[in-house]
Structures are given as structure tokens and as C-alpha cells.
Protein backbone atom coordinates (compact mmCIF):
# COMPACT_ATOMS: atom_id res chain seq x y z
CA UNK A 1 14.77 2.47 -11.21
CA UNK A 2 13.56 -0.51 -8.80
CA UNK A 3 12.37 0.67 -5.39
CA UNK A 4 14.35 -1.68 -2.52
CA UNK A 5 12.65 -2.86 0.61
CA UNK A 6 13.37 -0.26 2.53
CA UNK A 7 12.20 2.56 1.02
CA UNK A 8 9.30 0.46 0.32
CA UNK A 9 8.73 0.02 4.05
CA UNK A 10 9.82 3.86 4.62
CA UNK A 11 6.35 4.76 2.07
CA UNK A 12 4.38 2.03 3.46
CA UNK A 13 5.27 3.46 7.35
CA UNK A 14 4.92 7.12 6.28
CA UNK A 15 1.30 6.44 4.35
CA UNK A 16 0.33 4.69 7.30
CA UNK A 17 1.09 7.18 10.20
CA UNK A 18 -0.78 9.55 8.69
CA UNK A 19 -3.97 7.69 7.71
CA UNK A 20 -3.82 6.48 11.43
CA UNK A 21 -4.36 10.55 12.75
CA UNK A 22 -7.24 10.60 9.61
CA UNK A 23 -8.75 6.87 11.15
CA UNK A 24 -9.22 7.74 14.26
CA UNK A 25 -10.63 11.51 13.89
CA UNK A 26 -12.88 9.76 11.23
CA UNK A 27 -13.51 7.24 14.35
CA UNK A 28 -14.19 9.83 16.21
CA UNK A 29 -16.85 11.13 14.28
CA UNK A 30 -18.59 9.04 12.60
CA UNK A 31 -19.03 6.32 15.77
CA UNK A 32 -21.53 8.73 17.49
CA UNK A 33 -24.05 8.85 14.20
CA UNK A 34 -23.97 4.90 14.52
CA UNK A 35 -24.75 4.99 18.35
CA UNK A 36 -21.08 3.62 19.03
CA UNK A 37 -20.09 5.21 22.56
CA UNK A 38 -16.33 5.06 22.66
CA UNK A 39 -13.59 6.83 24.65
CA UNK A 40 -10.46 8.34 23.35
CA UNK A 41 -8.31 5.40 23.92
CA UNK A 42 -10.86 2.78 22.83
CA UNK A 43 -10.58 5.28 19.28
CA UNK A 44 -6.65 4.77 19.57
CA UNK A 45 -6.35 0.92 20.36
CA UNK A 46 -8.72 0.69 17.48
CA UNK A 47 -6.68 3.16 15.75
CA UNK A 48 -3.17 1.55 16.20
CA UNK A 49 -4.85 -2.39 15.50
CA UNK A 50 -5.82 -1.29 12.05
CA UNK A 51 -3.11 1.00 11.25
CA UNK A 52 -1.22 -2.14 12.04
CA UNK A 53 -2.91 -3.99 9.49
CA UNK A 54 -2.90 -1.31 6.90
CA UNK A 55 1.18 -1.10 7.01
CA UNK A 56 1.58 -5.05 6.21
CA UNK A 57 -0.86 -4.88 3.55
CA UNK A 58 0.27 -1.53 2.05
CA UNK A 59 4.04 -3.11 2.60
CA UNK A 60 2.64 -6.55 0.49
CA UNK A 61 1.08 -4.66 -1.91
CA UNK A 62 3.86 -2.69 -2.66
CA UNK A 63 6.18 -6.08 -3.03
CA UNK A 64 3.65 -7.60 -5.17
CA UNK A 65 3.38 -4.35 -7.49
CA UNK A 66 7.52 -3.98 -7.77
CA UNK A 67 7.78 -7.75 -8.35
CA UNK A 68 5.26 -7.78 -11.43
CA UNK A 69 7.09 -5.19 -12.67
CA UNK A 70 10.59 -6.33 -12.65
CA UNK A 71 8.84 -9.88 -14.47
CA UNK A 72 6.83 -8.07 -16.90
CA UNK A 73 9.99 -5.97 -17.44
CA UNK A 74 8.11 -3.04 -17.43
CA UNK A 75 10.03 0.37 -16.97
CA UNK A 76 8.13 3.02 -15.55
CA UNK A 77 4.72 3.91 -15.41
CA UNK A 78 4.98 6.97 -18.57
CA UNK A 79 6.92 4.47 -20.38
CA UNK A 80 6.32 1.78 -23.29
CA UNK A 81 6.58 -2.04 -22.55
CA UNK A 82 9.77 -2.73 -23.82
CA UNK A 83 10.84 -6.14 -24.81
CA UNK A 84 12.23 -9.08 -22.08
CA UNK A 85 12.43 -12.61 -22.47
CA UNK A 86 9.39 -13.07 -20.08
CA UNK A 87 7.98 -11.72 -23.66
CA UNK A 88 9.18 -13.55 -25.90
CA UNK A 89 8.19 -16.37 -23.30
CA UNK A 90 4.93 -15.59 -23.51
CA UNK A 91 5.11 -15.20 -27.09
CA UNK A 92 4.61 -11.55 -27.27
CA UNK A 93 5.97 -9.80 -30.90
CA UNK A 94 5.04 -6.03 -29.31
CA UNK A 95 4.73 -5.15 -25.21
């Protein structure tokens, strides 16, 4: 079953939210071995710019993933290769 837009955005949003909590308490502690002196906000602005970053490449990704599947005709990840004319096009007897 092909995964629309949406509910690719709705994974990319979800995966996102929460690696922004784990990014910044990671921030948090690992700045201070590295001599970095930051304040809670700085940690959040930082936070929210790459958590902003992470959801449009997670959301690309994702598009880029579902879009070689539907050309390679491939099914699902525990099944075969089955055959397509993007195949045969490529001159493939067994996928």
C-alpha cells in the first residue's frame, strides 16, 4: 500500500518533535564538555533551526524512498520484486 503525502509529513513531523526534546537535552549536555557556554534558549533556537532542517530532509527522504518504490514496482519491504514494465525496460528476466 503507497504511503500519501500526508501521512508522510504526519511521520516526518512526529519523528521530528521528538528528536528535537532528544537534540537539545543532548545540547545541553554535551556543549559544556566542549567549553560551549549556552543558555536555555540559545539550546532551543538551536534546537528548533535544526529540527527545522531535519523535518524537510526526513519529509524528502521519505518522497524519494516512496517514489523509487512505486518505479521499481517494488511491493513491500518482506516481499519479492515482482515483475513491472520498468523491468522488462531495463531488461530484467527475474526482480
Amino acid at each position: 500500500m503507497k504511503q500519501s503525502r500526508l501521512m508522510s509529513l504526519i511521520e516526518a513531523i512526529t519523528n521530528v518533535i521528538v528528536g528535537y526534546g532528544v537534540a537539545v537535552m543532548t545540547q545541553m549536555l554535551i556543549f559544556p564538555i566542549f567549553g560551549l557556554q549556552t543558555t536555555l534558549r540559545q539550546n532551543l533556537v538551536m534546537g528548533g533551526i535544526f529540527t527545522i532542517v531535519s523535518l524537510f530532509r526526513s519529509f524528502a527522504l521519505r518522497r524519494l524512498f516512496e517514489s523509487i518504490r512505486i518505479r521499481d514496482g517494488f511491493i513491500a519491504p518482506s516481499m519479492p520484486w515482482r515483475w513491472t514494465s520498468a523491468c522488462a525496460a531495463r531488461g530484467n528476466a527475474r526482480h
